[in-house]
N, C-alpha and C. Protein backbone atom coordinates (compact mmCIF):
# COMPACT_ATOMS: atom_id res chain seq x y z
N UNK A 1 3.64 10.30 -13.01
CA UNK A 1 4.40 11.06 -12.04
C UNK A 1 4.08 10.62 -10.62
N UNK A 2 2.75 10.55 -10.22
CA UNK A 2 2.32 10.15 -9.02
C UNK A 2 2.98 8.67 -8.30
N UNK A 3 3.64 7.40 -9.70
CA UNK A 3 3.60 6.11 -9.31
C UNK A 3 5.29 6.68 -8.76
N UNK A 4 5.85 7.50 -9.34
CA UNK A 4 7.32 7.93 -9.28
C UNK A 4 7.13 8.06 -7.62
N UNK A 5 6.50 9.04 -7.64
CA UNK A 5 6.63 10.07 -5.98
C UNK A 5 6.01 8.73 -5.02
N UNK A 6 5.72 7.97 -5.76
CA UNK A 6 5.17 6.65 -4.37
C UNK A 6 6.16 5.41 -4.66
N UNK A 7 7.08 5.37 -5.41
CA UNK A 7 7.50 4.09 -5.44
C UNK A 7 9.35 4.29 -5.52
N UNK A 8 9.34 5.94 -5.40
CA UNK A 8 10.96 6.34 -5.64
C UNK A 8 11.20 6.09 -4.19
N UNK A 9 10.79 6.39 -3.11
CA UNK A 9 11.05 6.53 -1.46
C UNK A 9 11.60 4.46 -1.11
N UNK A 10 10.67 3.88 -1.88
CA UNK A 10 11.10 2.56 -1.62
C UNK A 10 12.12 1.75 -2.36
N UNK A 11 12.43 2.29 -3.76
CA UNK A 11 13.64 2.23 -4.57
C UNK A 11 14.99 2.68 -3.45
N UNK A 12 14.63 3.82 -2.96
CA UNK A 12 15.66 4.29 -2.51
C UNK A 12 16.35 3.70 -1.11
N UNK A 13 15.50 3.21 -0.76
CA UNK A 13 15.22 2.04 1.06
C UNK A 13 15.96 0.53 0.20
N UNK A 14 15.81 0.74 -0.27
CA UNK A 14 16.34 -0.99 -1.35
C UNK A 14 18.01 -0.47 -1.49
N UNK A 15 18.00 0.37 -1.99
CA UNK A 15 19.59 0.66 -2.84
C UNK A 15 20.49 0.93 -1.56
N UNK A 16 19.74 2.01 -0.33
CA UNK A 16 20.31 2.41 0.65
C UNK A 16 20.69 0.82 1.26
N UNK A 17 19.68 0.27 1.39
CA UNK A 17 20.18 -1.09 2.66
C UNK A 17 21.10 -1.85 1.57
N UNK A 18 21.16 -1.87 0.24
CA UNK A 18 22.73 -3.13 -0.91
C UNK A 18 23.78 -2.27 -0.82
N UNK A 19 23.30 -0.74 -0.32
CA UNK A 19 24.57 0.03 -0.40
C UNK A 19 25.76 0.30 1.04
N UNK A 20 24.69 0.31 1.87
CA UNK A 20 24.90 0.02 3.38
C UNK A 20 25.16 -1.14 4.23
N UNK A 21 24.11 -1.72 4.05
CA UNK A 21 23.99 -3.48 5.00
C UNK A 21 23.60 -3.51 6.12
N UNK A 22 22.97 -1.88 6.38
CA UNK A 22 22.28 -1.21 7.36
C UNK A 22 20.81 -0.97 7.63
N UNK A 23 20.06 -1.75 8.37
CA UNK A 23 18.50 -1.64 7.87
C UNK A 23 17.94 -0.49 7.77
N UNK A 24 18.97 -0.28 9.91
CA UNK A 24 18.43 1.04 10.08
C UNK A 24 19.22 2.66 9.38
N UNK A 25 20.48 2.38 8.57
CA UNK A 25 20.27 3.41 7.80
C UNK A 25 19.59 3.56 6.34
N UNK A 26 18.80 2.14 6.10
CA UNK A 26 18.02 2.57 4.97
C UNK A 26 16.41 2.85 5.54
N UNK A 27 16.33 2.52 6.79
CA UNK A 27 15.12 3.07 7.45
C UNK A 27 15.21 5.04 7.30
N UNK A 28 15.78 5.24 8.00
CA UNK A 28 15.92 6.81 7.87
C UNK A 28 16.26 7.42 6.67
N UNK A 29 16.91 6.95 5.13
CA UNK A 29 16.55 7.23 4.23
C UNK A 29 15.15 6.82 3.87
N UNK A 30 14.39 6.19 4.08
CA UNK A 30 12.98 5.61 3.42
C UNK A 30 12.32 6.99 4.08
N UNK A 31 12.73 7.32 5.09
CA UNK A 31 12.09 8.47 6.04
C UNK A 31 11.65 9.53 5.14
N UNK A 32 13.24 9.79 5.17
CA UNK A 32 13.05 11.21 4.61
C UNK A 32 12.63 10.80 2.71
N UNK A 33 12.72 9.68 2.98
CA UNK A 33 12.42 9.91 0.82
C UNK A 33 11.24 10.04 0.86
N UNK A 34 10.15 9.53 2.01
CA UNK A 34 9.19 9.72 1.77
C UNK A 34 8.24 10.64 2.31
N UNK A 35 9.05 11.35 3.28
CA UNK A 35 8.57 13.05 3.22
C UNK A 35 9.02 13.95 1.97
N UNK A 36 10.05 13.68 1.44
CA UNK A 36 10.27 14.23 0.28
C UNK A 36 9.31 14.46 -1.01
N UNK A 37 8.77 12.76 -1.19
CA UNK A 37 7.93 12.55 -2.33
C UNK A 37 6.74 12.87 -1.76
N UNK A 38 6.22 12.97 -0.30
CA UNK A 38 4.87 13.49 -0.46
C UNK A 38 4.91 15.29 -0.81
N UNK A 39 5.93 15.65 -0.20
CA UNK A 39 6.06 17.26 -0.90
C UNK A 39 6.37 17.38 -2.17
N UNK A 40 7.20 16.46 -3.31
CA UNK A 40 7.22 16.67 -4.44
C UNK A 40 5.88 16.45 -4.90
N UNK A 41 5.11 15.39 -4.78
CA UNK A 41 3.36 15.57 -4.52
C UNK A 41 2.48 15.67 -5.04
N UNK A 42 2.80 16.37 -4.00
CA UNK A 42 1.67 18.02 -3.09
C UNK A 42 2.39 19.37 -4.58
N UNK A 43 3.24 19.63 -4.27
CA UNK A 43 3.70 21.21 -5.35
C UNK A 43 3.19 20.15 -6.55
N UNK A 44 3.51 19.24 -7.35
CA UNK A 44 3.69 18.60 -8.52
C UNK A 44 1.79 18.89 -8.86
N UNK A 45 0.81 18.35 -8.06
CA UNK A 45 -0.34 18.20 -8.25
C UNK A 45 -1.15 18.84 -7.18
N UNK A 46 -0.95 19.32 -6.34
CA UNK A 46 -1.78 20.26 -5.07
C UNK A 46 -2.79 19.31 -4.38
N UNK A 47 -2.46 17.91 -4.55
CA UNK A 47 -3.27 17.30 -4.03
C UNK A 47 -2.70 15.98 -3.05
N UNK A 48 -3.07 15.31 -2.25
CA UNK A 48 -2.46 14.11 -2.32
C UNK A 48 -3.43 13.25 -1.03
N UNK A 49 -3.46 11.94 -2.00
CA UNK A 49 -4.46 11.24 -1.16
C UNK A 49 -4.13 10.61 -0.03
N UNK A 50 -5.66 9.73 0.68
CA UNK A 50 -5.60 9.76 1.88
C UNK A 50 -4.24 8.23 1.87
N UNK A 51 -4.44 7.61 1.34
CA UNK A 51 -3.14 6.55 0.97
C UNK A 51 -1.85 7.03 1.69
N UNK A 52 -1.56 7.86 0.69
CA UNK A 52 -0.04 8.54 0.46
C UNK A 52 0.30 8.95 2.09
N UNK A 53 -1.13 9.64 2.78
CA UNK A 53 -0.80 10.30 4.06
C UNK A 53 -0.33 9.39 4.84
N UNK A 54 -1.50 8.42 4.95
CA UNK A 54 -1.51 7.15 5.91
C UNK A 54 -0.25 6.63 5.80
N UNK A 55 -0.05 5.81 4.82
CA UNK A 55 1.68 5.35 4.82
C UNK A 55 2.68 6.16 5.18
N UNK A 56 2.65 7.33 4.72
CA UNK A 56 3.86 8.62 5.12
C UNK A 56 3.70 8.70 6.86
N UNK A 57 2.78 8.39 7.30
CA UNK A 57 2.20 8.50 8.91
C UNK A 57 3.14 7.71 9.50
N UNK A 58 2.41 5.90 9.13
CA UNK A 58 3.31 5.55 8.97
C UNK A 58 4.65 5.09 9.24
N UNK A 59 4.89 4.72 8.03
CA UNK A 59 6.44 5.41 7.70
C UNK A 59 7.14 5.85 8.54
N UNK A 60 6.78 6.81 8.84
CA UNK A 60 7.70 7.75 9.93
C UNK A 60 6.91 7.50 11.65
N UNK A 61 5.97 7.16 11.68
CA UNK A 61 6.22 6.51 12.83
C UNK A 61 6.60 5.25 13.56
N UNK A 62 6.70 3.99 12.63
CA UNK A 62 6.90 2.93 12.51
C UNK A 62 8.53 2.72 12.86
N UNK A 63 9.14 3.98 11.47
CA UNK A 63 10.45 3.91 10.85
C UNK A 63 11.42 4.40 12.58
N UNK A 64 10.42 5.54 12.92
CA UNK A 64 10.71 6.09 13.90
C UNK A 64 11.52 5.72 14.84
N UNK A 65 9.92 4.77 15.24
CA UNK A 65 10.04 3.94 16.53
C UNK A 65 11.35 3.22 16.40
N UNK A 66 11.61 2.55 15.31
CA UNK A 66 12.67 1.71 14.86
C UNK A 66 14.01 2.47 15.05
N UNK A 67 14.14 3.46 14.63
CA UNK A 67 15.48 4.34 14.81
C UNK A 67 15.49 4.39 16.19
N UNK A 68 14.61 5.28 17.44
CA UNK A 68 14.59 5.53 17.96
C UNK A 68 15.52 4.23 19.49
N UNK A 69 14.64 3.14 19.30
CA UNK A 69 14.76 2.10 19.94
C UNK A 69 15.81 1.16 19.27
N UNK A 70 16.37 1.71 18.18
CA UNK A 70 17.23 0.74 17.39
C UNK A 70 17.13 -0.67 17.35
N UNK A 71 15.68 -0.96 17.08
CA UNK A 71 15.12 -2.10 17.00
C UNK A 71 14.80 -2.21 15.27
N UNK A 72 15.06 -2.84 14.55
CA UNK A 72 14.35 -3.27 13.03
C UNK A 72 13.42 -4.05 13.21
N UNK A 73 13.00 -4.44 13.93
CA UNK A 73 11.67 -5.57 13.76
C UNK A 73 10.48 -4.20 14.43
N UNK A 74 10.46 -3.11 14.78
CA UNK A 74 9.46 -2.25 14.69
C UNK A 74 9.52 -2.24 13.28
N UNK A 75 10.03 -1.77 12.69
CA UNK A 75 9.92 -1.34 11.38
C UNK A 75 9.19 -2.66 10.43
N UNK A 76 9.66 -3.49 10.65
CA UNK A 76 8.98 -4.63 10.04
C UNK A 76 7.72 -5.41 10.19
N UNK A 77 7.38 -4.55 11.11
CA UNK A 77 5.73 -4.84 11.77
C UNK A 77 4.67 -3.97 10.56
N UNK A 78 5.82 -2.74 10.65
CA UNK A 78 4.72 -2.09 9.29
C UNK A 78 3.49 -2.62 8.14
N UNK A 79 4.74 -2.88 7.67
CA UNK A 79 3.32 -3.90 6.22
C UNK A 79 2.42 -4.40 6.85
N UNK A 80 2.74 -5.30 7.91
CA UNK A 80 2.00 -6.18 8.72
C UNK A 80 0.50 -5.31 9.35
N UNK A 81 1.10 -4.35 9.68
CA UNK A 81 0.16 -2.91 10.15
C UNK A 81 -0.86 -2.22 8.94
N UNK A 82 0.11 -2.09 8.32
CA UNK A 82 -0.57 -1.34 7.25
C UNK A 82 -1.94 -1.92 6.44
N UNK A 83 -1.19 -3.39 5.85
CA UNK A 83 -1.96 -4.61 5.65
C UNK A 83 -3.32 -4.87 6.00
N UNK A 84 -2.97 -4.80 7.45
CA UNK A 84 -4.17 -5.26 8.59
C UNK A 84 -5.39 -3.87 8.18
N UNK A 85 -4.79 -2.40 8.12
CA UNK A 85 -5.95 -1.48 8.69
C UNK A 85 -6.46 -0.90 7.36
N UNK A 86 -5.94 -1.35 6.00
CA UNK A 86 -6.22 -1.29 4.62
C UNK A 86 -7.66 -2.58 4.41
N UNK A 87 -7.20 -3.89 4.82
CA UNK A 87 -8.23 -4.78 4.98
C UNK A 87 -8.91 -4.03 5.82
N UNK A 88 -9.20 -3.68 7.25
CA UNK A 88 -10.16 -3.50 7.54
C UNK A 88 -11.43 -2.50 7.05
N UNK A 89 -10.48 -1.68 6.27
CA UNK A 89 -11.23 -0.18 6.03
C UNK A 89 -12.28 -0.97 4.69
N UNK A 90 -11.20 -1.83 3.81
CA UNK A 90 -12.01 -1.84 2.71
C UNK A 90 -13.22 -2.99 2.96
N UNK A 91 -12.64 -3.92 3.76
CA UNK A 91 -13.97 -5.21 4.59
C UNK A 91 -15.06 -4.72 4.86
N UNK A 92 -14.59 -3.33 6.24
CA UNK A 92 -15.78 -3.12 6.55
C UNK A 92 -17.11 -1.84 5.60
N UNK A 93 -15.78 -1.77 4.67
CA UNK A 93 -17.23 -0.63 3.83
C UNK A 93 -17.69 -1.37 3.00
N UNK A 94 -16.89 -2.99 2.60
CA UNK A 94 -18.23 -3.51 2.15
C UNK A 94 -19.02 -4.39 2.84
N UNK A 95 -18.78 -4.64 3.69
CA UNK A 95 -19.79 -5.17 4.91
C UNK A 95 -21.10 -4.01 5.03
N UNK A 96 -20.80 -2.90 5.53
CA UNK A 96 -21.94 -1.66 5.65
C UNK A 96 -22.30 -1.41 4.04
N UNK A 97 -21.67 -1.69 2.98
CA UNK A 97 -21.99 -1.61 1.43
C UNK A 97 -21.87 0.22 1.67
N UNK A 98 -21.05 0.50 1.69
CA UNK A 98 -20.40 1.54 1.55
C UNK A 98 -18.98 1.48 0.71
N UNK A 99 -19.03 1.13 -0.51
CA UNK A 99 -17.95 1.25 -1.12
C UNK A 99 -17.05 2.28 -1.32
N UNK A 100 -15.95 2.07 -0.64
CA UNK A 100 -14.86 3.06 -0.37
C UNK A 100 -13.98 2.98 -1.92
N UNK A 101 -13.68 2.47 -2.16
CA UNK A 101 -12.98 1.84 -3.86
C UNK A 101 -13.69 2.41 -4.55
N UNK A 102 -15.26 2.74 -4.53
CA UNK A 102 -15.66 3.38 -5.38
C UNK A 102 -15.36 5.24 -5.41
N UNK A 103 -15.42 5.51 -4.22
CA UNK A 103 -14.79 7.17 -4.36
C UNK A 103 -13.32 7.15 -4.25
N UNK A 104 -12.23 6.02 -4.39
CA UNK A 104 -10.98 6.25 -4.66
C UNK A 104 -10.48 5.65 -6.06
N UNK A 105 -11.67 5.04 -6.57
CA UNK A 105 -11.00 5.09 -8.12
C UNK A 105 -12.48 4.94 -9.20
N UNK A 106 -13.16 5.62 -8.91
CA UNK A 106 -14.52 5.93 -9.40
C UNK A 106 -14.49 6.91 -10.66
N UNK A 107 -13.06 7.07 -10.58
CA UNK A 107 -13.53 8.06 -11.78
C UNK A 107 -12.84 7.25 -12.97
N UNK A 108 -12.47 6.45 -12.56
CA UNK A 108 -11.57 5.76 -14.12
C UNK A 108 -12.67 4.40 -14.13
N UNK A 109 -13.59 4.10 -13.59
CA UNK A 109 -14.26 2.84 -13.92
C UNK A 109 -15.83 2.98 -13.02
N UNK A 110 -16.87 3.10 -14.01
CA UNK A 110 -18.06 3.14 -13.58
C UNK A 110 -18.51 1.47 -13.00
N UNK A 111 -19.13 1.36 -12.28
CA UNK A 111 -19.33 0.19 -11.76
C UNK A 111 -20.73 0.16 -10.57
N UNK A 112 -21.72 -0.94 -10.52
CA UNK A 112 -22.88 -0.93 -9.71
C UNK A 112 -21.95 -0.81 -8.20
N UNK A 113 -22.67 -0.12 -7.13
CA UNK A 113 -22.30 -0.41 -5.79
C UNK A 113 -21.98 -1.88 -5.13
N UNK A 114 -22.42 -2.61 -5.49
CA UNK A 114 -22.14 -4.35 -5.43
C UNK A 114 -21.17 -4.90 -5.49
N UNK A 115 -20.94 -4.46 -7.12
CA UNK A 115 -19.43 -4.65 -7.90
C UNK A 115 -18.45 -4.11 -7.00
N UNK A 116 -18.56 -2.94 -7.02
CA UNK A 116 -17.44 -1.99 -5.93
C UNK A 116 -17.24 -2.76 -4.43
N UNK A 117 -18.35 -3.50 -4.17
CA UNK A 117 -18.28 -3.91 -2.82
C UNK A 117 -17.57 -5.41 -2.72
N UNK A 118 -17.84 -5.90 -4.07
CA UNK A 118 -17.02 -7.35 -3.76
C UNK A 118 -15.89 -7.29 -4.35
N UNK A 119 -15.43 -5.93 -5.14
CA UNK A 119 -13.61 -5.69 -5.31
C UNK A 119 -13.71 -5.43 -4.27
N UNK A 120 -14.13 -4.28 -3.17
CA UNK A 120 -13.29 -4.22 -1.41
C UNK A 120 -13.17 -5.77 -0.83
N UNK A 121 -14.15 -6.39 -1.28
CA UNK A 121 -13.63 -7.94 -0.44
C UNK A 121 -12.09 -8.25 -0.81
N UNK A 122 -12.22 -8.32 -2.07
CA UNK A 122 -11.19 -8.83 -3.39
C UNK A 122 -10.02 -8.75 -2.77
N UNK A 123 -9.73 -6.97 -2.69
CA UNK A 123 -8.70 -6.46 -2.06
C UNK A 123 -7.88 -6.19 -0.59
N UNK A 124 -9.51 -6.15 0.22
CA UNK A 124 -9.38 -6.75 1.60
C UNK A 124 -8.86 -8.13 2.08
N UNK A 125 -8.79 -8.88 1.40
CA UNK A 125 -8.49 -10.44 1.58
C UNK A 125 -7.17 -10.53 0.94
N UNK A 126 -6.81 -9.67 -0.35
CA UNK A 126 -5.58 -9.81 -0.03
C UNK A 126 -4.59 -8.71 0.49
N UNK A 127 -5.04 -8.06 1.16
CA UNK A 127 -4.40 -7.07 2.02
C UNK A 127 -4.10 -8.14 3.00
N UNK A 128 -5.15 -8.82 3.83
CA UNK A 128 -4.68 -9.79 5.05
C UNK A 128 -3.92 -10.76 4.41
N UNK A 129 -3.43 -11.51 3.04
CA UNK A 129 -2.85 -12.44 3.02
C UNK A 129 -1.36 -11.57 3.01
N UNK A 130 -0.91 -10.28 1.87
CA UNK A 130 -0.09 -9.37 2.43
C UNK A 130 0.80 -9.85 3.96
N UNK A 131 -0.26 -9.38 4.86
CA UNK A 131 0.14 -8.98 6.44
C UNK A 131 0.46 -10.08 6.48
N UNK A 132 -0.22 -11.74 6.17
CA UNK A 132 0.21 -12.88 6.64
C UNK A 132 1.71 -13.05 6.34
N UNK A 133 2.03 -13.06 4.43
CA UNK A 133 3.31 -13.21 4.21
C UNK A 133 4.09 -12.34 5.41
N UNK A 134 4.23 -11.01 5.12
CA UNK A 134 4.92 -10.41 5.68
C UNK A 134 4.94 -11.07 7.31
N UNK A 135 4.39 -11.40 7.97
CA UNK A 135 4.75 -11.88 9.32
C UNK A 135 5.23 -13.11 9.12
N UNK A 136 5.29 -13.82 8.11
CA UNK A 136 6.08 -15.00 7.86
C UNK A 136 7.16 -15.10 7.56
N UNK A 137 7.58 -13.91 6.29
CA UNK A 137 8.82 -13.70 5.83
C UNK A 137 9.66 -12.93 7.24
N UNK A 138 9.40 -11.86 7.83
CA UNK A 138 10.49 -11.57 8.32
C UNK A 138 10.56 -12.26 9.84
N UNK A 139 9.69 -12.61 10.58
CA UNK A 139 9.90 -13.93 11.45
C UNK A 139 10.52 -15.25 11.30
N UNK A 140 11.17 -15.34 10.17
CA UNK A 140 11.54 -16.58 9.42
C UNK A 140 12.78 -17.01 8.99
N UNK A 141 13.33 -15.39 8.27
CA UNK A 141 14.02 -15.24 7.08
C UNK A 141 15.11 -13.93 7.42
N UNK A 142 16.39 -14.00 6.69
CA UNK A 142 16.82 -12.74 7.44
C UNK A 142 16.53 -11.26 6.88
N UNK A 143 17.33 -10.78 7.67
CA UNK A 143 16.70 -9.13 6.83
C UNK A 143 16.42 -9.16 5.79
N UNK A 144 18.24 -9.69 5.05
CA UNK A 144 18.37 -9.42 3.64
C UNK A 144 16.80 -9.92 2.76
N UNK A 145 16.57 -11.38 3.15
CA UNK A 145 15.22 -11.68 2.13
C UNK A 145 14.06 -10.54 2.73
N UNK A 146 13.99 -10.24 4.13
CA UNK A 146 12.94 -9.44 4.38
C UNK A 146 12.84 -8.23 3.26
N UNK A 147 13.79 -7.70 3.07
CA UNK A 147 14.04 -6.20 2.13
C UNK A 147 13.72 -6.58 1.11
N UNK A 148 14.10 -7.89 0.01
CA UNK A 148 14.24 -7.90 -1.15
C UNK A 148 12.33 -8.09 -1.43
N UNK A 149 12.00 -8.81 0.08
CA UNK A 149 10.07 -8.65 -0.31
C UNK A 149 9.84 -7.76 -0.27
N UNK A 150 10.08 -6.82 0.90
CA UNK A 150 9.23 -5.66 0.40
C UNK A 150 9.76 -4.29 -0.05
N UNK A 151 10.82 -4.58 -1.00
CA UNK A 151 10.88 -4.41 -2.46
C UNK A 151 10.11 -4.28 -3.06
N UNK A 152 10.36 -6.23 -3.42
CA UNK A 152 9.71 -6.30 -4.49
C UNK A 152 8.68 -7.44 -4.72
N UNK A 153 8.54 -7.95 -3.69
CA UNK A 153 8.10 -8.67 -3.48
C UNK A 153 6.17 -8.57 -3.32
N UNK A 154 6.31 -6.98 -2.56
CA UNK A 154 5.14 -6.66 -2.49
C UNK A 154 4.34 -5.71 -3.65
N UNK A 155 5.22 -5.22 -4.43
CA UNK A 155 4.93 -4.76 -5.24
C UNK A 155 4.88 -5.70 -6.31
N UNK A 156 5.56 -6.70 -6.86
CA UNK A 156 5.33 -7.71 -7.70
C UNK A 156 3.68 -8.51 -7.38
N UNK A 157 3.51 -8.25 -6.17
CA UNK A 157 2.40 -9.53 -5.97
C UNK A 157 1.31 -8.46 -6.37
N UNK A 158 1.44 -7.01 -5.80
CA UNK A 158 0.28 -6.25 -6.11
C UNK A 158 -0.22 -5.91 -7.27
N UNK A 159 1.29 -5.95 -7.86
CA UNK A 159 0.40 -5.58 -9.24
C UNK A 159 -0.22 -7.08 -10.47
N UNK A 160 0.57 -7.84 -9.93
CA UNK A 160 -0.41 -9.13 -10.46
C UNK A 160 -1.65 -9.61 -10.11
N UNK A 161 -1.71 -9.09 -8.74
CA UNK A 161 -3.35 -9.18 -7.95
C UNK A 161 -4.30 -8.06 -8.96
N UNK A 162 -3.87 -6.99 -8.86
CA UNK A 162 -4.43 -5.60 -9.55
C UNK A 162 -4.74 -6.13 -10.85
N UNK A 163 -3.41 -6.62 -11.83
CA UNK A 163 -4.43 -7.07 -12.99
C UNK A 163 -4.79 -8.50 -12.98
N UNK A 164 -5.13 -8.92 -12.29
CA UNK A 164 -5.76 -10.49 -12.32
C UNK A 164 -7.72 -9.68 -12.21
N UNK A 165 -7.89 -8.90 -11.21
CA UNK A 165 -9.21 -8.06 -11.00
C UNK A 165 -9.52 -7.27 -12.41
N UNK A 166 -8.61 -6.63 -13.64
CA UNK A 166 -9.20 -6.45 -14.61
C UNK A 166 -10.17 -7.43 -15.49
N UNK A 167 -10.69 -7.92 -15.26
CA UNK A 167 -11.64 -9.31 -16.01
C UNK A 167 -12.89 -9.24 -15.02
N UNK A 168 -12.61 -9.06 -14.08
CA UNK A 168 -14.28 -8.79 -12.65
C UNK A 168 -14.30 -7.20 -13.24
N UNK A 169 -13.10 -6.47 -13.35
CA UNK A 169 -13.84 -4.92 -13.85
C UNK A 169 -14.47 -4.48 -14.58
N UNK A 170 -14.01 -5.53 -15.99
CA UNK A 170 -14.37 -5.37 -17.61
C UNK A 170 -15.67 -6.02 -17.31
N UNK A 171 -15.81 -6.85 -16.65
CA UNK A 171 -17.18 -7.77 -17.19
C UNK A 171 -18.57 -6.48 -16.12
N UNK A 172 -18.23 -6.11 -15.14
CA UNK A 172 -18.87 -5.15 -14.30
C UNK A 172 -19.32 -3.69 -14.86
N UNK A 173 -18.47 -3.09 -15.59
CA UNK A 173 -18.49 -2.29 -15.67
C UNK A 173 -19.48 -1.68 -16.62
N UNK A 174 -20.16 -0.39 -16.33
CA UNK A 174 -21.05 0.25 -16.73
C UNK A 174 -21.08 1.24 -17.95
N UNK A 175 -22.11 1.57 -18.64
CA UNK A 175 -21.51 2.54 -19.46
C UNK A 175 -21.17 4.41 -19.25
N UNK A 176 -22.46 4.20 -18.25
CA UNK A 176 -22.72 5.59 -17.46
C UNK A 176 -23.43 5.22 -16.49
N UNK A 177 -23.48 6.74 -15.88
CA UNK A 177 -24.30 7.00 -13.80
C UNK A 177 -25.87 6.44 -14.08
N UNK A 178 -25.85 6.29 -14.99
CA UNK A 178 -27.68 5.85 -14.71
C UNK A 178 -28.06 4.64 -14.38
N UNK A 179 -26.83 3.78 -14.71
CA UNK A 179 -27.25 2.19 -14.66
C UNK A 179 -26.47 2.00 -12.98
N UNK A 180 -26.25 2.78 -12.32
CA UNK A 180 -25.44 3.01 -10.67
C UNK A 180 -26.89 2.08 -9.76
N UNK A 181 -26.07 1.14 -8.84
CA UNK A 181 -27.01 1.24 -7.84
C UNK A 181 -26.93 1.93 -6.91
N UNK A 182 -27.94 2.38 -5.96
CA UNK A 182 -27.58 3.48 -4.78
C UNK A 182 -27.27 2.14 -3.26
């Protein structure tokens, strides 16, 4: 349910701009789809993480700016943004070895603090290659290919990155909290 309420807002930014030919009216649908899905959520599960906020932030201020100034290349700075402050968060907690990855998905995979710290590299590095494409593709290329990346483009790459890291998880992973480093 959760991948629905995060991945329906950008389905709907895709269909709006093949249905339109309008960036900026599939910008202001992406808007509101994705104030929508963080309130479907929130009631669905009473919870919703710091992810979901940040992008919904965001989102709507990015998308904003873009409506506002009727500029699309605000809006397309996003990923590029997003990209950038996702690498930094996860770089620098494993730089300080403060694994952040470990209290956002710690409960589905036990793992030493180490481990946790060189998936934040893992994922930090390709968060910045992310931001790179994306400043390549839409500086480059026209809308239309800009949209169809981040589509699907970004979601295709993520989730092949995501399971390419199952094989560093399996081989890492612990049986229980006792074998944890602090």
């Amino acid at each position: 349910m959760k991948i629905f309420f995060e991945f329906a807002p950008l389905l709907l930014f895709f269909l709006a701009f093949k249905a339109m030919g309008d960036i900026l009216f599939a910008i202001a649908v992406l808007i509101w789809a994705t104030l929508l899905a963080l309130a479907g959520l929130w009631l669905k599960t009473r919870k919703i993480s710091w992810v979901s906020v940040a992008t919904a932030v965001l989102v709507g201020g990015f998308g904003g700016a873009a409506l506002f100034f009727q500029d699309e290349n605000l809006f397309k700075l996003k990923p590029t943004v997003i990209n950038i402050i996702f690498a930094a968060i996860l770089l620098g907690s494993a730089y300080f070895k403060k694994p952040l990855l470990k209290k956002i998905m710690g409960e589905a995979m036990i793992m030493k603090d180490s481990a946790w710290c060189q998936l934040a590299v893992r994922y930090g590095s390709f968060f910045l290659v992310l931001a790179l494409a994306n400043e390549i593709i839409w500086r480059n290329f026209s809308t239309n290919i800009w949209v169809m990346f981040k589509a699907f483009g970004f979601l295709g790459a993520t989730v092949i990155f995501a399971l390419a890291q199952i094989p560093f998880m399996q081989k890492n992973a612990l049986i229980d909290d006792k074998h944890k480093d602090k």
